[in-house]
C-alpha atoms as a PDB file:
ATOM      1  CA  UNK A   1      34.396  12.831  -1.157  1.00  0.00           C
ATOM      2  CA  UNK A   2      32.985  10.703  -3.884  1.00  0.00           C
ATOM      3  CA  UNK A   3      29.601  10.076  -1.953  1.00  0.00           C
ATOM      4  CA  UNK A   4      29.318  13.318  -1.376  1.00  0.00           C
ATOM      5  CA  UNK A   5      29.525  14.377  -4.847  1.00  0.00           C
ATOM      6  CA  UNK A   6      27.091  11.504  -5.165  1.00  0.00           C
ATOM      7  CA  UNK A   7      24.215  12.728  -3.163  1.00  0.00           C
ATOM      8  CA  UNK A   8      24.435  16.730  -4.502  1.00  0.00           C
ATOM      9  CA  UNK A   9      24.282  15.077  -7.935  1.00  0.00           C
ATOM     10  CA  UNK A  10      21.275  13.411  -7.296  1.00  0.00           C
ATOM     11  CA  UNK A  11      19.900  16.493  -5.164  1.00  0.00           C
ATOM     12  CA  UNK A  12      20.342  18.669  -8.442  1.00  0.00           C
ATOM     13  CA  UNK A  13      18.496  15.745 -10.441  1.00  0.00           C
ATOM     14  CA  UNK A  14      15.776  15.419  -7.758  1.00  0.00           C
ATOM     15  CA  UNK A  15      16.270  11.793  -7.922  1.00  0.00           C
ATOM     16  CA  UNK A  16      14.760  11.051  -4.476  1.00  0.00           C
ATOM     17  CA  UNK A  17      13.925   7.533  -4.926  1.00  0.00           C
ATOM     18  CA  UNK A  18      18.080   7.118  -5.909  1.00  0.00           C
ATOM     19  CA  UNK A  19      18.899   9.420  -3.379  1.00  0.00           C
ATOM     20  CA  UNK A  20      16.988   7.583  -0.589  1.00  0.00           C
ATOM     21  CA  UNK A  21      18.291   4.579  -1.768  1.00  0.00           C
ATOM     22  CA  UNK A  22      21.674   5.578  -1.313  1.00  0.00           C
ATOM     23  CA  UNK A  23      21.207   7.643   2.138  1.00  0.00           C
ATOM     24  CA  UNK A  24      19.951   3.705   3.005  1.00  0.00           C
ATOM     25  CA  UNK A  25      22.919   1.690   1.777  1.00  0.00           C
ATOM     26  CA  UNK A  26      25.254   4.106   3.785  1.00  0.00           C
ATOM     27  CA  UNK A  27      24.453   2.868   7.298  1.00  0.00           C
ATOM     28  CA  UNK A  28      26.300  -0.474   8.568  1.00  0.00           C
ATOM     29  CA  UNK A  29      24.794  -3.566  10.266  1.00  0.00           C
ATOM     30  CA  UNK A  30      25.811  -4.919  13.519  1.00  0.00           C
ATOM     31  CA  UNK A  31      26.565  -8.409  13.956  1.00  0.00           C
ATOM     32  CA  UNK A  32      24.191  -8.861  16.520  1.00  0.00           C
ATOM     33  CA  UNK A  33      21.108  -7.208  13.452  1.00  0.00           C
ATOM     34  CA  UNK A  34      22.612  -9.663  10.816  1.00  0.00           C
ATOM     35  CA  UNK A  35      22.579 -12.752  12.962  1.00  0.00           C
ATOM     36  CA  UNK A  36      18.525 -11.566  14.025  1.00  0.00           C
ATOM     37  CA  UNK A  37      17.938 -10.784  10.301  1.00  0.00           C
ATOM     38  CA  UNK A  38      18.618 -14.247   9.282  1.00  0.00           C
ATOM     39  CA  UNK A  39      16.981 -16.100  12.010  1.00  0.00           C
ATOM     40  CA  UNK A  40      13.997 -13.718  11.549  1.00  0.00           C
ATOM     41  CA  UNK A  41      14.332 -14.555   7.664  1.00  0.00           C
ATOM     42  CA  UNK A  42      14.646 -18.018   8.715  1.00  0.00           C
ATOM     43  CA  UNK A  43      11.194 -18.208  10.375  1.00  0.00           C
ATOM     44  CA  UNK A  44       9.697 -16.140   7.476  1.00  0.00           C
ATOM     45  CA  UNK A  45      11.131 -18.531   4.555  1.00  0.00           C
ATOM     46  CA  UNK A  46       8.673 -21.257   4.565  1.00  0.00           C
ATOM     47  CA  UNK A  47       5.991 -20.857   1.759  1.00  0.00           C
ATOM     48  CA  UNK A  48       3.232 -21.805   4.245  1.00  0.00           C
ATOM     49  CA  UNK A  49       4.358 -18.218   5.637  1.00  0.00           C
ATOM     50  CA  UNK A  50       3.168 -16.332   2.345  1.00  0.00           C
ATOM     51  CA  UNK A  51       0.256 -18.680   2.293  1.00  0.00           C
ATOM     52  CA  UNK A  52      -1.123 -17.420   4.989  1.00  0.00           C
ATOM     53  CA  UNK A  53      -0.547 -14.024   4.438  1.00  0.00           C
ATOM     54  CA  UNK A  54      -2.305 -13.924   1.048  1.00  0.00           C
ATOM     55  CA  UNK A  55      -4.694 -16.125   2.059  1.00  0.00           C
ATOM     56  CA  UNK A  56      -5.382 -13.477   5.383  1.00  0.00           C
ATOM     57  CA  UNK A  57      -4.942 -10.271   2.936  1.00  0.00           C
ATOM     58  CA  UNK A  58      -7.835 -12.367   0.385  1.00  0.00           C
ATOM     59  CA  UNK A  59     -10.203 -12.658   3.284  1.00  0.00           C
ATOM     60  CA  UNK A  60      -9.256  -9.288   5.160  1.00  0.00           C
ATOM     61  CA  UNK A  61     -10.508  -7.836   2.073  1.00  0.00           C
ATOM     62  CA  UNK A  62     -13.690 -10.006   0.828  1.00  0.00           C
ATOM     63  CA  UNK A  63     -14.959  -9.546   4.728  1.00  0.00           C
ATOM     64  CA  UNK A  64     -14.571  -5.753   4.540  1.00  0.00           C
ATOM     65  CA  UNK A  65     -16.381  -5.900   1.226  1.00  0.00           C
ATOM     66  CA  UNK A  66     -19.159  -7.964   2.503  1.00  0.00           C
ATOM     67  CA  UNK A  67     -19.922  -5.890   5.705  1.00  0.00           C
ATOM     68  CA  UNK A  68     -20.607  -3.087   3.228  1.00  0.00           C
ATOM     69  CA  UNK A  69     -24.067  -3.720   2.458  1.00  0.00           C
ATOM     70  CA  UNK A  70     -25.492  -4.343   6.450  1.00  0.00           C
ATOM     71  CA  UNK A  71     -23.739  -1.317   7.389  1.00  0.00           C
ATOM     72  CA  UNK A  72     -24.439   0.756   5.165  1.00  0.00           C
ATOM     73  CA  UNK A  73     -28.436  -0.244   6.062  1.00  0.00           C
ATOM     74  CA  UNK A  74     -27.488   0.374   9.566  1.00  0.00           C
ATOM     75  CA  UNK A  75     -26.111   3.806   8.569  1.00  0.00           C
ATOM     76  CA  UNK A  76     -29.154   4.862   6.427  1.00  0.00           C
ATOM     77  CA  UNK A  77     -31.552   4.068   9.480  1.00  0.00           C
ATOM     78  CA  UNK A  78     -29.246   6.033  12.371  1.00  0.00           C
ATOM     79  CA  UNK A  79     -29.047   8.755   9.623  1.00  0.00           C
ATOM     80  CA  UNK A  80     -32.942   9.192   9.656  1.00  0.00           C
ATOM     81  CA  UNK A  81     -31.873  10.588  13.108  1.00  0.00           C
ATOM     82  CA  UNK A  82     -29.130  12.385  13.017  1.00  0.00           C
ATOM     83  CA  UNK A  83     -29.208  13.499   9.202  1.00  0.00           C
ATOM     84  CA  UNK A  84     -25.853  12.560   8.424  1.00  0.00           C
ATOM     85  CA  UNK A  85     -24.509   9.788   6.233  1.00  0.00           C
ATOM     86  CA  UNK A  86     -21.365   7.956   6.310  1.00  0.00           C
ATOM     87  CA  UNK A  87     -21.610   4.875   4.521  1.00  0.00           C
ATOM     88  CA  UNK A  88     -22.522   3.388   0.764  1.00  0.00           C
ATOM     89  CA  UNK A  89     -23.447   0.089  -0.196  1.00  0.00           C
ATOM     90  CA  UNK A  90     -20.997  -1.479  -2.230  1.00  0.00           C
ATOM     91  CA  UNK A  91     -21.438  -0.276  -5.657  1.00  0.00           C
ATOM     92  CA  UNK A  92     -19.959  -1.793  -9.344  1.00  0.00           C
ATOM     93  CA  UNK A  93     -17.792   1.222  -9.313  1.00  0.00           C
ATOM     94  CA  UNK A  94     -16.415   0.268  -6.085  1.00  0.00           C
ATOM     95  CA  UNK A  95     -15.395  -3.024  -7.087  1.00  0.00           C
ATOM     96  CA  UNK A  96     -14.026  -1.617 -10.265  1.00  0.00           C
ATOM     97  CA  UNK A  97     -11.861   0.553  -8.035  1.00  0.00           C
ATOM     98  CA  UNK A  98     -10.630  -2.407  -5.957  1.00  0.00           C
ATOM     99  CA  UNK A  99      -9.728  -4.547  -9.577  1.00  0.00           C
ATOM    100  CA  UNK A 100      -7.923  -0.775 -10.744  1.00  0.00           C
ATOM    101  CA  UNK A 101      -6.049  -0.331  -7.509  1.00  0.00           C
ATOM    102  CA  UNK A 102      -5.120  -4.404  -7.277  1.00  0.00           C
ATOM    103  CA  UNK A 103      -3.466  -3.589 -10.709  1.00  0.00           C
ATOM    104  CA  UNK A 104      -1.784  -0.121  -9.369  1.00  0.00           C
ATOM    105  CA  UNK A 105      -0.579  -2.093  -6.330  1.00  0.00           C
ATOM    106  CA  UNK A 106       0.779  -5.210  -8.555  1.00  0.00           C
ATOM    107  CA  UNK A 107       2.975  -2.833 -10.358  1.00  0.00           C
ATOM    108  CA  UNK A 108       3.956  -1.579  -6.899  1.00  0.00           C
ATOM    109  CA  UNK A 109       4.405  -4.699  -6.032  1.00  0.00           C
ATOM    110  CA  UNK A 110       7.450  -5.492  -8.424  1.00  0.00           C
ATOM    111  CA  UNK A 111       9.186  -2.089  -7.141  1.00  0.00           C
ATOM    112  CA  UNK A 112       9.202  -3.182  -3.497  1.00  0.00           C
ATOM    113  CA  UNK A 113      10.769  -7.080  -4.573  1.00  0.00           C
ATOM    114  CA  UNK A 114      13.796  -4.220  -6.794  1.00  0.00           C
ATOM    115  CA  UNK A 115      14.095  -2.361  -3.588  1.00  0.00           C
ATOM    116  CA  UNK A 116      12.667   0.836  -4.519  1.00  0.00           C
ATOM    117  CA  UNK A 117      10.730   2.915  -2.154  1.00  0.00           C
ATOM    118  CA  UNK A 118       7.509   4.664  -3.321  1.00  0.00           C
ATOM    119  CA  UNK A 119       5.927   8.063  -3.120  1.00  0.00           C
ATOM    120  CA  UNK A 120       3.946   7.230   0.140  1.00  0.00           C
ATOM    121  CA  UNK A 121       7.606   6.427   1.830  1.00  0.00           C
ATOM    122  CA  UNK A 122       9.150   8.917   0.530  1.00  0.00           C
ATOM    123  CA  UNK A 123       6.697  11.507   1.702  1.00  0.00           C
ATOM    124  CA  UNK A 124       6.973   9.983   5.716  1.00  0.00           C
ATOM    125  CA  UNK A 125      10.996  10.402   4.643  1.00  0.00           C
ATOM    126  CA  UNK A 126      10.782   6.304   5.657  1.00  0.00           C
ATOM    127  CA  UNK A 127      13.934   5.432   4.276  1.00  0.00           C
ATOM    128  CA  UNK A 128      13.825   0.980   3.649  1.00  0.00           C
ATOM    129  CA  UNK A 129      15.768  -0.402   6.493  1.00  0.00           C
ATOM    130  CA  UNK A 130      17.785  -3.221   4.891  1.00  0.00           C
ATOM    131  CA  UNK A 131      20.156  -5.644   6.986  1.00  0.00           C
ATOM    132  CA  UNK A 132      23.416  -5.851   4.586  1.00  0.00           C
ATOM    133  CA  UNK A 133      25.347  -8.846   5.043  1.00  0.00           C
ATOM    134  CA  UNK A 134      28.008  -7.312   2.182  1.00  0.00           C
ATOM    135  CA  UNK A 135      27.803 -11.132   0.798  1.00  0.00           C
ATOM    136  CA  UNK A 136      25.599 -11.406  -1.910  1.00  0.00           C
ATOM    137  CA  UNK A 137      23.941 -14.897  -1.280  1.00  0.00           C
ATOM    138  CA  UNK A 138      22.757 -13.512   2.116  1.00  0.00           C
ATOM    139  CA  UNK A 139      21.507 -10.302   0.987  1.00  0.00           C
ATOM    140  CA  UNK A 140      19.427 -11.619  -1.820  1.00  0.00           C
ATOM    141  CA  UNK A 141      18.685 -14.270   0.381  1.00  0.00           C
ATOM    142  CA  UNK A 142      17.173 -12.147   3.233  1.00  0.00           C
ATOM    143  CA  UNK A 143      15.747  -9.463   1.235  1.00  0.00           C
ATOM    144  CA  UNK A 144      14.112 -11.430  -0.974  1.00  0.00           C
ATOM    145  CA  UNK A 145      11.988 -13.140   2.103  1.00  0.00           C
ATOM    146  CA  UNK A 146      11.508  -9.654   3.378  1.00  0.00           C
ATOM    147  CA  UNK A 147      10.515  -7.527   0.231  1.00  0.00           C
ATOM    148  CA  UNK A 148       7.746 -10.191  -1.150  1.00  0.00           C
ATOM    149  CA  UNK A 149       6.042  -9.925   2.070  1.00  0.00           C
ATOM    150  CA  UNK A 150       5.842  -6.328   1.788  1.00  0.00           C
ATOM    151  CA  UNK A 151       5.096  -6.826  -2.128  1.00  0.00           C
ATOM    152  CA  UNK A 152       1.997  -8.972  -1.612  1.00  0.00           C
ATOM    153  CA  UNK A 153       0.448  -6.706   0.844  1.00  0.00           C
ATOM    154  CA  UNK A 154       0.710  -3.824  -1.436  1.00  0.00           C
ATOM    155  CA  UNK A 155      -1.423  -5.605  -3.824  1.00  0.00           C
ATOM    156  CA  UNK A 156      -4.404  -5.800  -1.286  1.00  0.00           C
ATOM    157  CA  UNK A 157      -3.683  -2.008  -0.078  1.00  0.00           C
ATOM    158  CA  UNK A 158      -3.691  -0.762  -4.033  1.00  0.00           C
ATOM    159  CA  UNK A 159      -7.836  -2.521  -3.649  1.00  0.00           C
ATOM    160  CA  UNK A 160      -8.334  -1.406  -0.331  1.00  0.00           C
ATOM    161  CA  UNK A 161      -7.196   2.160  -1.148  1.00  0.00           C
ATOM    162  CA  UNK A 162      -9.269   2.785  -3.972  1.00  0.00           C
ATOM    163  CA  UNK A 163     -12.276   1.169  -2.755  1.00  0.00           C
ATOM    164  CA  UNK A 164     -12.217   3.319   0.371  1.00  0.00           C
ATOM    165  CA  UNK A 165     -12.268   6.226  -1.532  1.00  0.00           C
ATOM    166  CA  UNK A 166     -14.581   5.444  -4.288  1.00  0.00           C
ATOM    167  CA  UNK A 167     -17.385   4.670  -1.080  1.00  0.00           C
ATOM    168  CA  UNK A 168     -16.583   7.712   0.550  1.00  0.00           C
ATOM    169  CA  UNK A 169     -16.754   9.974  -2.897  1.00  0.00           C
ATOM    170  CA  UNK A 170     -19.871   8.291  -2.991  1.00  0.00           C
ATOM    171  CA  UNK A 171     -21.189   9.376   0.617  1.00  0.00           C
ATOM    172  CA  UNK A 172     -19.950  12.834  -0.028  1.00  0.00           C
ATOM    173  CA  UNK A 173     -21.840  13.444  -3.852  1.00  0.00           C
ATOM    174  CA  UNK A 174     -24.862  12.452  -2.355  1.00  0.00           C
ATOM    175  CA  UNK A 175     -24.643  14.340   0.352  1.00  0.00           C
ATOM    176  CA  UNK A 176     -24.135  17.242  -2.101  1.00  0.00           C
ATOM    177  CA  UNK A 177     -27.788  16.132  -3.584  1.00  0.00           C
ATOM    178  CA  UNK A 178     -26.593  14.333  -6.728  1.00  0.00           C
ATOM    179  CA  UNK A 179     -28.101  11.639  -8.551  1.00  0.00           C
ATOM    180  CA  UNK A 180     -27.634   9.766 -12.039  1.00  0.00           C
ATOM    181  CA  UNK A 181     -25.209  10.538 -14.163  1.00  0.00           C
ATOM    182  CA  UNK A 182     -24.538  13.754 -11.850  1.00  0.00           C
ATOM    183  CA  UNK A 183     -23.195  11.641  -9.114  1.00  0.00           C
ATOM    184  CA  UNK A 184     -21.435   8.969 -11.499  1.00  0.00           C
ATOM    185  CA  UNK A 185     -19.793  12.091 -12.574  1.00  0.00           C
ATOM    186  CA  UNK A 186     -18.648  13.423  -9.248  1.00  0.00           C
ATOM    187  CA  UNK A 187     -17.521  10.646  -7.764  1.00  0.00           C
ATOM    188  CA  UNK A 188     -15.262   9.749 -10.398  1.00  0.00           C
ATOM    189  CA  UNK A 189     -13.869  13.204 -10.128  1.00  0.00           C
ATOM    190  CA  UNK A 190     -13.493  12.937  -6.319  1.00  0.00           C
ATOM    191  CA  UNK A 191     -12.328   9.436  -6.534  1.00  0.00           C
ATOM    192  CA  UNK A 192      -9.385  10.600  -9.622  1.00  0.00           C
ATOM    193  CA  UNK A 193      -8.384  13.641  -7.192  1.00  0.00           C
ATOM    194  CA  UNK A 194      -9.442  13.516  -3.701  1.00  0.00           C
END
């Protein structure tokens, strides 16, 4: 009775994040998923692990920067035939939009290592999957290992994100006809509220 009184609380606050939080603690582990969790933790402990990640997230990201510039040539010259346009040089306000959305997904990043699902889960209804040992060594232990993965690549999404749709504001003012402080203007607005 008490959890139910729980979740229509929270339903009449609209707490979703609390809610789905909750919804997520209710479900119990098997011994066969805790026993995986930690040897999966296990293999995902080392720091060479998170390392590599960052180090594969840094040059995921520089590489899809760089290859900006030759495609966007090769765009400009298959768009003299078909008339269409799909793809901007990298621009200053494109790497302004990576630095902004690095910064959104840091602060992201320190609500996935507390646990707390964000608006894009939320909206798929992706409620966290957690393994909970009901021991509290092991379930800091494990989801510790588990949520800073997840942290760091929200980091390089946050860039990814925002440089994505800075270029393709940019692609779509243009095609409008816009130039100067016309298009500065528009893609700004497009890139604020796509």
């Amino acid at each position: 009775e008490g959890v139910r009184t729980e979740f229509l609380s929270l339903l009449k606050k609209g707490d979703r994040t609390s809610l789905v939080q909750n919804l997520a603690g209710l479900r119990r582990s098997s011994a066969g998923e805790k026993a995986l969790t930690l040897w999966k933790a296990g293999l995902l402990t080392s720091p060479k692990t998170h390392a590599v990640n960052l180090l594969g997230n840094t040059s995921m990201g520089a590489m899809e920067t760089l290859k900006d510039n030759p495609a966007a040539v090769v765009d400009w010259m298959l768009g003299r035939l078909t008339g269409l346009r799909t793809k901007a040089p990298t621009s200053v306000a494109a790497l302004k939009a990576s630095a902004e959305g690095a910064r959104k997904g840091l602060s992201e990043a320190r609500l996935v290592m507390r646990g707390v699902p964000l608006d894009d889960a939320l909206r798929r209804f992706d409620i966290p999957k957690e393994t909970n040992f009901n021991n509290a060594f092991l379930d800091t232990y494990t989801k510790t290992v588990f949520r800073a993965l997840g942290a760091a690549d929200r980091i390089f999404k946050g860039a990814a994100l925002r440089r994505s749709l800075v270029e393709q504001a940019t692609v779509l003012a243009k095609a409008e006809g816009l130039r100067g402080d016309a298009l500065t203007t528009r893609v700004s607005a497009l890139a604020t509220a796509p």
